[in-house]
N, C-alpha and C. Protein backbone atom coordinates (compact mmCIF):
# COMPACT_ATOMS: atom_id res chain seq x y z
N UNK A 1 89.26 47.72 87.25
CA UNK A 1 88.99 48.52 88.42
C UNK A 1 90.31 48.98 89.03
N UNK A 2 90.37 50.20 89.27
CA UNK A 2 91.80 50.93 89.87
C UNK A 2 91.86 50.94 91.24
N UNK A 3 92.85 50.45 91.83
CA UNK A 3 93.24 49.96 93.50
C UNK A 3 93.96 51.39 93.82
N UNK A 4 93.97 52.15 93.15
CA UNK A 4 94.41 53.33 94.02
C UNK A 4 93.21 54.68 93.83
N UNK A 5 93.23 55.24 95.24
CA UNK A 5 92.17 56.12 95.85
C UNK A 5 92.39 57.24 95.06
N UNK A 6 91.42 58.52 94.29
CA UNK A 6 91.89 59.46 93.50
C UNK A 6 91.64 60.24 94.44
N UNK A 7 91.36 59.65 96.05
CA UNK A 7 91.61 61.50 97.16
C UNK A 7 92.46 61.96 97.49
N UNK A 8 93.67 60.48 97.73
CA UNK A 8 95.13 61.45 97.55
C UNK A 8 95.74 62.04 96.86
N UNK A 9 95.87 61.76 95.45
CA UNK A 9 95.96 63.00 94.84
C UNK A 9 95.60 64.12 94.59
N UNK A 10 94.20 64.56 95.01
CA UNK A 10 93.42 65.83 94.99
C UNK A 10 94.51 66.45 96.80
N UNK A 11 94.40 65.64 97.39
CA UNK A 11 95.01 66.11 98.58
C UNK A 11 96.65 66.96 98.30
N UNK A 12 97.49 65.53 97.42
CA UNK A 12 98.79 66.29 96.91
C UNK A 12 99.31 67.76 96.76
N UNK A 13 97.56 67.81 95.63
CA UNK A 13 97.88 68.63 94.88
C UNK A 13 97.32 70.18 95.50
N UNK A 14 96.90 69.68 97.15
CA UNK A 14 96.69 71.28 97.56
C UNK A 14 97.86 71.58 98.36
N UNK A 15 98.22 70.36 98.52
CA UNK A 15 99.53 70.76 99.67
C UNK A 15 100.68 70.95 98.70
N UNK A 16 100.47 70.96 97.45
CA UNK A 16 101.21 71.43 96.90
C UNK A 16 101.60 73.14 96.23
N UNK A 17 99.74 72.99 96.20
CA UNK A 17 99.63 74.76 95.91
C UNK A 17 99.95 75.00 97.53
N UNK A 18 99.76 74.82 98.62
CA UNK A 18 100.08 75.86 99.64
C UNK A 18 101.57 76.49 99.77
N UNK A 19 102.25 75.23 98.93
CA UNK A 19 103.58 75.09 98.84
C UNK A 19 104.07 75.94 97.95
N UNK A 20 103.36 76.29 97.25
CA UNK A 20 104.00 77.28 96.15
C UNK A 20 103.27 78.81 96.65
N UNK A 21 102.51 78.83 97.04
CA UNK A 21 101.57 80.30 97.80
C UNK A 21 103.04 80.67 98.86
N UNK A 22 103.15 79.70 99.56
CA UNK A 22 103.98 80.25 100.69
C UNK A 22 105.20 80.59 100.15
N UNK A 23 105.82 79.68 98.95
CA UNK A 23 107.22 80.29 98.51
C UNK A 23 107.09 81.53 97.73
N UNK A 24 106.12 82.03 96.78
CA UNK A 24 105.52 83.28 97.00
C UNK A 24 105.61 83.80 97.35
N UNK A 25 104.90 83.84 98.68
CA UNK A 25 105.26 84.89 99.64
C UNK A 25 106.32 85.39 100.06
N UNK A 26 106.75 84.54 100.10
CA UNK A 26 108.73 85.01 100.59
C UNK A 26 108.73 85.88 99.52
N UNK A 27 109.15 84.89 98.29
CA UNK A 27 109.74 85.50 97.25
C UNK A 27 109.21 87.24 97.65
N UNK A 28 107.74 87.18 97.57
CA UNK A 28 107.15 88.81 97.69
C UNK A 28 107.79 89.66 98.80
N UNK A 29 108.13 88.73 99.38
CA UNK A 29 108.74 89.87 100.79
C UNK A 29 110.00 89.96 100.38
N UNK A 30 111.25 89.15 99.89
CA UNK A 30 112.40 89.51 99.59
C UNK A 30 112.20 90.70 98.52
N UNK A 31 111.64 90.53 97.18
CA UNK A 31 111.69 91.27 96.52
C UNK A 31 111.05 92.99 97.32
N UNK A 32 110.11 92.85 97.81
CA UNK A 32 109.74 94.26 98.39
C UNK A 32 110.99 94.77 99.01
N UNK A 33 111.30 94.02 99.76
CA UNK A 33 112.84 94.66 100.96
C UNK A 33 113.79 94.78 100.01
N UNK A 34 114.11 94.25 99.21
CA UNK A 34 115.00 94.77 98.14
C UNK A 34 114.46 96.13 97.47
N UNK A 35 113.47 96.37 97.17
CA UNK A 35 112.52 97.52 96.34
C UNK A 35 113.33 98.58 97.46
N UNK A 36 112.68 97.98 98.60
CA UNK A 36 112.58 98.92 100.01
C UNK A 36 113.92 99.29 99.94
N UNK A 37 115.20 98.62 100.01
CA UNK A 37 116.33 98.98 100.02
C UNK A 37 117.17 100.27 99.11
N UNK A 38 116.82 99.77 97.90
CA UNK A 38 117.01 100.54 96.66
C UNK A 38 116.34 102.23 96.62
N UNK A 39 115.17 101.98 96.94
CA UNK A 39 114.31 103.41 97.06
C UNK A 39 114.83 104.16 98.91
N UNK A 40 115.54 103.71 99.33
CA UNK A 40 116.49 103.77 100.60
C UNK A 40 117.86 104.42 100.46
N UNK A 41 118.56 103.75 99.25
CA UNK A 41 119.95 104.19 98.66
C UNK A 41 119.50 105.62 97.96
N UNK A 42 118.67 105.60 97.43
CA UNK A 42 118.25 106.84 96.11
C UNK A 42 117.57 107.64 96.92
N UNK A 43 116.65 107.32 97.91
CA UNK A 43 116.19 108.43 99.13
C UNK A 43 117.64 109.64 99.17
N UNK A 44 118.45 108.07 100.16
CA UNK A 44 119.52 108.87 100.77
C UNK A 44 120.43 109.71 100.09
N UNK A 45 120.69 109.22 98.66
CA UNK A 45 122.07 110.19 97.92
C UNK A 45 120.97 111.63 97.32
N UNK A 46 119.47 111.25 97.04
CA UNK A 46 119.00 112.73 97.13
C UNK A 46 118.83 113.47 98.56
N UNK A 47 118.35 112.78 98.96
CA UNK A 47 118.41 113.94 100.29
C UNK A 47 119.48 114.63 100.80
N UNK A 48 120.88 113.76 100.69
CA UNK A 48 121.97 114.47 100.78
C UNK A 48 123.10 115.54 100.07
N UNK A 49 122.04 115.46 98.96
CA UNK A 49 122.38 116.60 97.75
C UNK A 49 123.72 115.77 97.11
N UNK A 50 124.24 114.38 97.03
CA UNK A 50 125.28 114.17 96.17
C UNK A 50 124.62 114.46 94.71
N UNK A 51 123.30 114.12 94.40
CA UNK A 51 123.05 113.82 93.38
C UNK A 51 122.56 115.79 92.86
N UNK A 52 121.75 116.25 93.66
CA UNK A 52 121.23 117.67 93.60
C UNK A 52 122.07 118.77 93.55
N UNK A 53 123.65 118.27 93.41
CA UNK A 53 124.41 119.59 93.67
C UNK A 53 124.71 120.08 91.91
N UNK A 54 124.23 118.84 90.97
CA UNK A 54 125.32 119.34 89.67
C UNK A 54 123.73 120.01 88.79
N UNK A 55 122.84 120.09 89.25
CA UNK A 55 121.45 120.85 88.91
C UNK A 55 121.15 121.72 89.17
N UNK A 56 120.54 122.69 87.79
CA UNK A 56 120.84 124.08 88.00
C UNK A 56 119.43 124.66 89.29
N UNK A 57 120.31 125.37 90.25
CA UNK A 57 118.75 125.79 90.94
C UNK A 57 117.79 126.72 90.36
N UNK A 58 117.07 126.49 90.45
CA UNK A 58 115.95 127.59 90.13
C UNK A 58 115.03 126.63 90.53
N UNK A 59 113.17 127.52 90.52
CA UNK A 59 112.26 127.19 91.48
C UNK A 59 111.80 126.21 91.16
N UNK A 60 111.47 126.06 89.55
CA UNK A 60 110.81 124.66 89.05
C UNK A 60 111.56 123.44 89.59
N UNK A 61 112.93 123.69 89.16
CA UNK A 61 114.10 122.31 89.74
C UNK A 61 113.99 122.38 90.76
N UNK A 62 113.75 123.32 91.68
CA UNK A 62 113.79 123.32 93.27
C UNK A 62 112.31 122.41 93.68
N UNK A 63 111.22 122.22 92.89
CA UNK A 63 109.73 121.83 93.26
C UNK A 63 110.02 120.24 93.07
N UNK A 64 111.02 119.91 91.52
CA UNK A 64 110.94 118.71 91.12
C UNK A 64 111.54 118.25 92.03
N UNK A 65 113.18 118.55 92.17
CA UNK A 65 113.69 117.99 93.68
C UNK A 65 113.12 117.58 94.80
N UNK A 66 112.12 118.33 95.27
CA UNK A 66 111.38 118.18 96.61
C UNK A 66 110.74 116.93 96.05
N UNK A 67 110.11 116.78 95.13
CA UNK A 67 109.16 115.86 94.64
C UNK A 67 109.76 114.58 94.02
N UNK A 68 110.86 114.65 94.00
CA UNK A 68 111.19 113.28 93.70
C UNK A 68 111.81 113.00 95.16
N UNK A 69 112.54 113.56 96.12
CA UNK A 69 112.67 113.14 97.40
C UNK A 69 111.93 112.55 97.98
N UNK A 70 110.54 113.38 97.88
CA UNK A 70 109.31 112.65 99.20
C UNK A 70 108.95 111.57 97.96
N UNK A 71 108.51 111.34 97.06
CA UNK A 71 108.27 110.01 96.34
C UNK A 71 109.49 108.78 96.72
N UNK A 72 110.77 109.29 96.76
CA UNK A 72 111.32 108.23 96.91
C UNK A 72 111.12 107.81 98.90
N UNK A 73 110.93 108.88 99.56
CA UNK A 73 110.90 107.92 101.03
C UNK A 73 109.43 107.41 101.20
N UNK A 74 108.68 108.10 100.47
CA UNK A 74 107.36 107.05 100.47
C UNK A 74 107.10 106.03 100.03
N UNK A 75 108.04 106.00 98.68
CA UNK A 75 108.21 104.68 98.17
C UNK A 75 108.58 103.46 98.94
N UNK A 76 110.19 104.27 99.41
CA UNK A 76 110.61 103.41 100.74
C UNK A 76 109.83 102.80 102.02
N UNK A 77 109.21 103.81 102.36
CA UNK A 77 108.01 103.31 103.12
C UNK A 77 106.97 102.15 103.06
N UNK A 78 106.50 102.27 101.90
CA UNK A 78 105.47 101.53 101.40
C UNK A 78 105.58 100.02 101.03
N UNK A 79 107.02 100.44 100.38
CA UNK A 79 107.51 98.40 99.96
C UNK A 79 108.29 98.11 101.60
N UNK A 80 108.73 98.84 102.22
CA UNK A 80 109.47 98.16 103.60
C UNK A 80 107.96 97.59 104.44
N UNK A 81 106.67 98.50 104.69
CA UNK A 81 105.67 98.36 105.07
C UNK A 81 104.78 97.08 104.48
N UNK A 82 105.25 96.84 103.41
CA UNK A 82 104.48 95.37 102.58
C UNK A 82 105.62 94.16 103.29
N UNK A 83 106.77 94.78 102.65
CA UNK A 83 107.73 93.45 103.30
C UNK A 83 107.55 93.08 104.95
N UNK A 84 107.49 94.24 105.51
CA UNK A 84 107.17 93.10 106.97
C UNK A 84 105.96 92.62 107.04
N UNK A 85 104.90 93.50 106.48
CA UNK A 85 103.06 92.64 106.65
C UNK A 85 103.21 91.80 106.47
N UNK A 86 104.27 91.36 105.14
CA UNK A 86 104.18 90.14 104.27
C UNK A 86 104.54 89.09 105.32
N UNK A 87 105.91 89.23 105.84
CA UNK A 87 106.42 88.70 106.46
C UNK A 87 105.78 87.90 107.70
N UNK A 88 105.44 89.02 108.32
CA UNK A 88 104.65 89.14 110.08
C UNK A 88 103.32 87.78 109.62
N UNK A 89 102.39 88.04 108.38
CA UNK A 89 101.51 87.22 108.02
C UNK A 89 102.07 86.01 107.75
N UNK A 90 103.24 85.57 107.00
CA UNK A 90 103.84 84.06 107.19
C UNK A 90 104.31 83.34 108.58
N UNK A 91 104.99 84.45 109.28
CA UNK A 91 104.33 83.49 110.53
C UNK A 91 103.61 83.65 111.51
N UNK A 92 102.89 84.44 111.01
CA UNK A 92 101.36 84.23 112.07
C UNK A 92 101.14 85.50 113.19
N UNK A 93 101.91 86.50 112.96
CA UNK A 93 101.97 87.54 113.96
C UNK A 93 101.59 88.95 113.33
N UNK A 94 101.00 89.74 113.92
CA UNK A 94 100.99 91.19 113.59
C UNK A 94 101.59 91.85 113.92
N UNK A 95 101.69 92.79 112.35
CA UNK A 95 102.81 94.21 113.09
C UNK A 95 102.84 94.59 113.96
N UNK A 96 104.03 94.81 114.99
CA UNK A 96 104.00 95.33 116.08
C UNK A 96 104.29 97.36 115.89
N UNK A 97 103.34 97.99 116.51
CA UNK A 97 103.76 99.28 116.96
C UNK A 97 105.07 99.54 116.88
N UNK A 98 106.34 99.11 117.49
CA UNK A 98 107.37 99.27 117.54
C UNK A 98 108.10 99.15 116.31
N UNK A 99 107.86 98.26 115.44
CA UNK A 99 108.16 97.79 113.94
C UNK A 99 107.58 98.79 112.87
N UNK A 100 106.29 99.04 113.39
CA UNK A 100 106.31 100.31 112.19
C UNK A 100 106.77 101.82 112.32
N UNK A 101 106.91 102.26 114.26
CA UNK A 101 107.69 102.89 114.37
C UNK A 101 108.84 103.29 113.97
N UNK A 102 109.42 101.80 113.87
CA UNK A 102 110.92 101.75 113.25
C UNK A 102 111.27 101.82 111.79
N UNK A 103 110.21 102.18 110.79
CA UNK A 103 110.47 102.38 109.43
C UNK A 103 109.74 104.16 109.68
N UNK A 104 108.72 104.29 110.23
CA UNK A 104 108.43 105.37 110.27
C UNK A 104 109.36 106.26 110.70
N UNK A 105 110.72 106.29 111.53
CA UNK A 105 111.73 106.38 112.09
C UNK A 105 112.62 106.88 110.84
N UNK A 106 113.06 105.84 109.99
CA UNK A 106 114.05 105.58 108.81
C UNK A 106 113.19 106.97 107.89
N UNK A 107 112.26 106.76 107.71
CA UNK A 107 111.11 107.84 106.69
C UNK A 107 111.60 108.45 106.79
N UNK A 108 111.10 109.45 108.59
CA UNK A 108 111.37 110.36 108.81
C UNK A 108 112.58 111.34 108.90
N UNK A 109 113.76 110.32 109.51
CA UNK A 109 115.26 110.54 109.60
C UNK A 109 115.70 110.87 108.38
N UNK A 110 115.34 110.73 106.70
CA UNK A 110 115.71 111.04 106.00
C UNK A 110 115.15 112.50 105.54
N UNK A 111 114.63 113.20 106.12
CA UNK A 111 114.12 114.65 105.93
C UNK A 111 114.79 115.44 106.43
N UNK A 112 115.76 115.46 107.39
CA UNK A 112 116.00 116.49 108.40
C UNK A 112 116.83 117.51 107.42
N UNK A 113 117.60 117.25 106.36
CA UNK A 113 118.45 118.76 105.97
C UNK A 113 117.54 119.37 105.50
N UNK A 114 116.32 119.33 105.11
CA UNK A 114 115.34 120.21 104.39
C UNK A 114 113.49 120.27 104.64
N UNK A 115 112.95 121.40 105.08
CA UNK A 115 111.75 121.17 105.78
C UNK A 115 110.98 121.40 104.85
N UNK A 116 110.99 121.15 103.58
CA UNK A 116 109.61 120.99 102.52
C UNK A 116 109.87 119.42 102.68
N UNK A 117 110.69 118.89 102.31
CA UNK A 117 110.90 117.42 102.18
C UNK A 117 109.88 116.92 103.43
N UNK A 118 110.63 117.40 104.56
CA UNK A 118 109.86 116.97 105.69
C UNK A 118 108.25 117.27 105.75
N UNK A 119 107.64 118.57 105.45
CA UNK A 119 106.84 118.49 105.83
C UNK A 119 105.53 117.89 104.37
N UNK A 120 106.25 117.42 103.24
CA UNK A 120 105.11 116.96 102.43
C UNK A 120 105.08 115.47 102.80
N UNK A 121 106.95 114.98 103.26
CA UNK A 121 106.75 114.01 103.64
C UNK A 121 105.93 113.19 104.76
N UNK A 122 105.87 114.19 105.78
CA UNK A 122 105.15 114.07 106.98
C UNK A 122 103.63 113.86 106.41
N UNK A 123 103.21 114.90 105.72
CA UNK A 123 101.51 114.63 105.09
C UNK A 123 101.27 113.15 104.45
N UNK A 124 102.45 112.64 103.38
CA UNK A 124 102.20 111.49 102.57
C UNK A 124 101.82 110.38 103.62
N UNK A 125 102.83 110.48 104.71
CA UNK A 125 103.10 109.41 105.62
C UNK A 125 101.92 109.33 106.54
N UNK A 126 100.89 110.22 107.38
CA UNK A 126 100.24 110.13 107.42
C UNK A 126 98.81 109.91 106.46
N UNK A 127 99.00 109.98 105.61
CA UNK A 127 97.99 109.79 104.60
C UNK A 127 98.14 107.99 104.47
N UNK A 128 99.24 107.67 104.24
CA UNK A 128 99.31 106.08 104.13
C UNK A 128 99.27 105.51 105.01
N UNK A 129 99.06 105.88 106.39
CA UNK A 129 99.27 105.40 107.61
C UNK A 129 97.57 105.58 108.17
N UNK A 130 96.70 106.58 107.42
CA UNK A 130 95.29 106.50 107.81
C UNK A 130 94.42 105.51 107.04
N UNK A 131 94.98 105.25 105.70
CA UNK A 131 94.86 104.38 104.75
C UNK A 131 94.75 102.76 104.80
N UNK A 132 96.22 102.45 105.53
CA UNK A 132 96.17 101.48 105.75
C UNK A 132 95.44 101.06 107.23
N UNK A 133 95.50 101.99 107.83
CA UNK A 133 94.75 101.62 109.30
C UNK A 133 93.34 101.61 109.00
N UNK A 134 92.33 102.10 107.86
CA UNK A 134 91.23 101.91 107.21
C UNK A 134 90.75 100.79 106.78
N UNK A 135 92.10 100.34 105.78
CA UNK A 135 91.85 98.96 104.73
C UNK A 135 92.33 97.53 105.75
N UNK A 136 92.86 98.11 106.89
CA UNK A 136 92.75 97.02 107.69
C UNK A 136 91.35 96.92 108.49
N UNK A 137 90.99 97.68 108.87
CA UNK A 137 89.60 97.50 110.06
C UNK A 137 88.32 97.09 108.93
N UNK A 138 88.65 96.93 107.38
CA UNK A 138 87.43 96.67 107.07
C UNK A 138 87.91 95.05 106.97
């Protein structure tokens, strides 16, 4: 007959998965803010034409340009927008208004030399911003 209880180990072994869920999570939020960062750097050197100046213009290159710009600040958007949910949900708080202001801010600030950028970007951003305010209320 065995003198030790088999409930503490069933117990161990959840406080052990919570233990690995939560380091997870980090991990998921570092890696997004890193994503977020990167699609931030590559936003910025296209939007500022370092990268767009040695490409020949014409209209097609002029459409792809636009289109890889707003992909990259939506991109940016989207993993900076996971990394704080992620975040805000580990310790127990919701996004604040002001916090998503403040990436919506960064989005936006990266449009200003060019108003196609801005204004498809402006559509995407509201589109992910009705989206997620959807998939939250259900």
């Amino acid at each position: 007959m065995s003198k030790i209880p088999k409930q503490p180990k069933k117990e161990q072994k959840i406080k052990k998965r919570y233990r690995t869920d939560e380091n997870f999570a980090y991990r998921s939020v570092i890696i997004s803010a890193i994503l977020g960062g990167i699609f931030y750097l590559i936003s910025l050197l296209l939007n500022f034409g370092i990268i767009t100046n040695f490409i020949d213009q014409g209209v097609i290159w002029d459409f792809i340009d636009v289109l890889f710009k707003v992909l990259a600040i939506l991109l940016f958007f989207l993993f900076m927008i996971t990394s704080l949910g992620n975040y805000k949900e580990l310790i127990g708080k919701p996004v604040n208004w002001k916090e998503l202001l403040l990436i919506l801010g960064f989005s936006i600030g990266q449009t200003i030399l060019n108003i196609w950028v801005f204004i498809f970007t402006l559509f995407g951003l509201l589109i992910i911003l009705i989206y997620l305010y959807l998939a939250q209320g259900i």
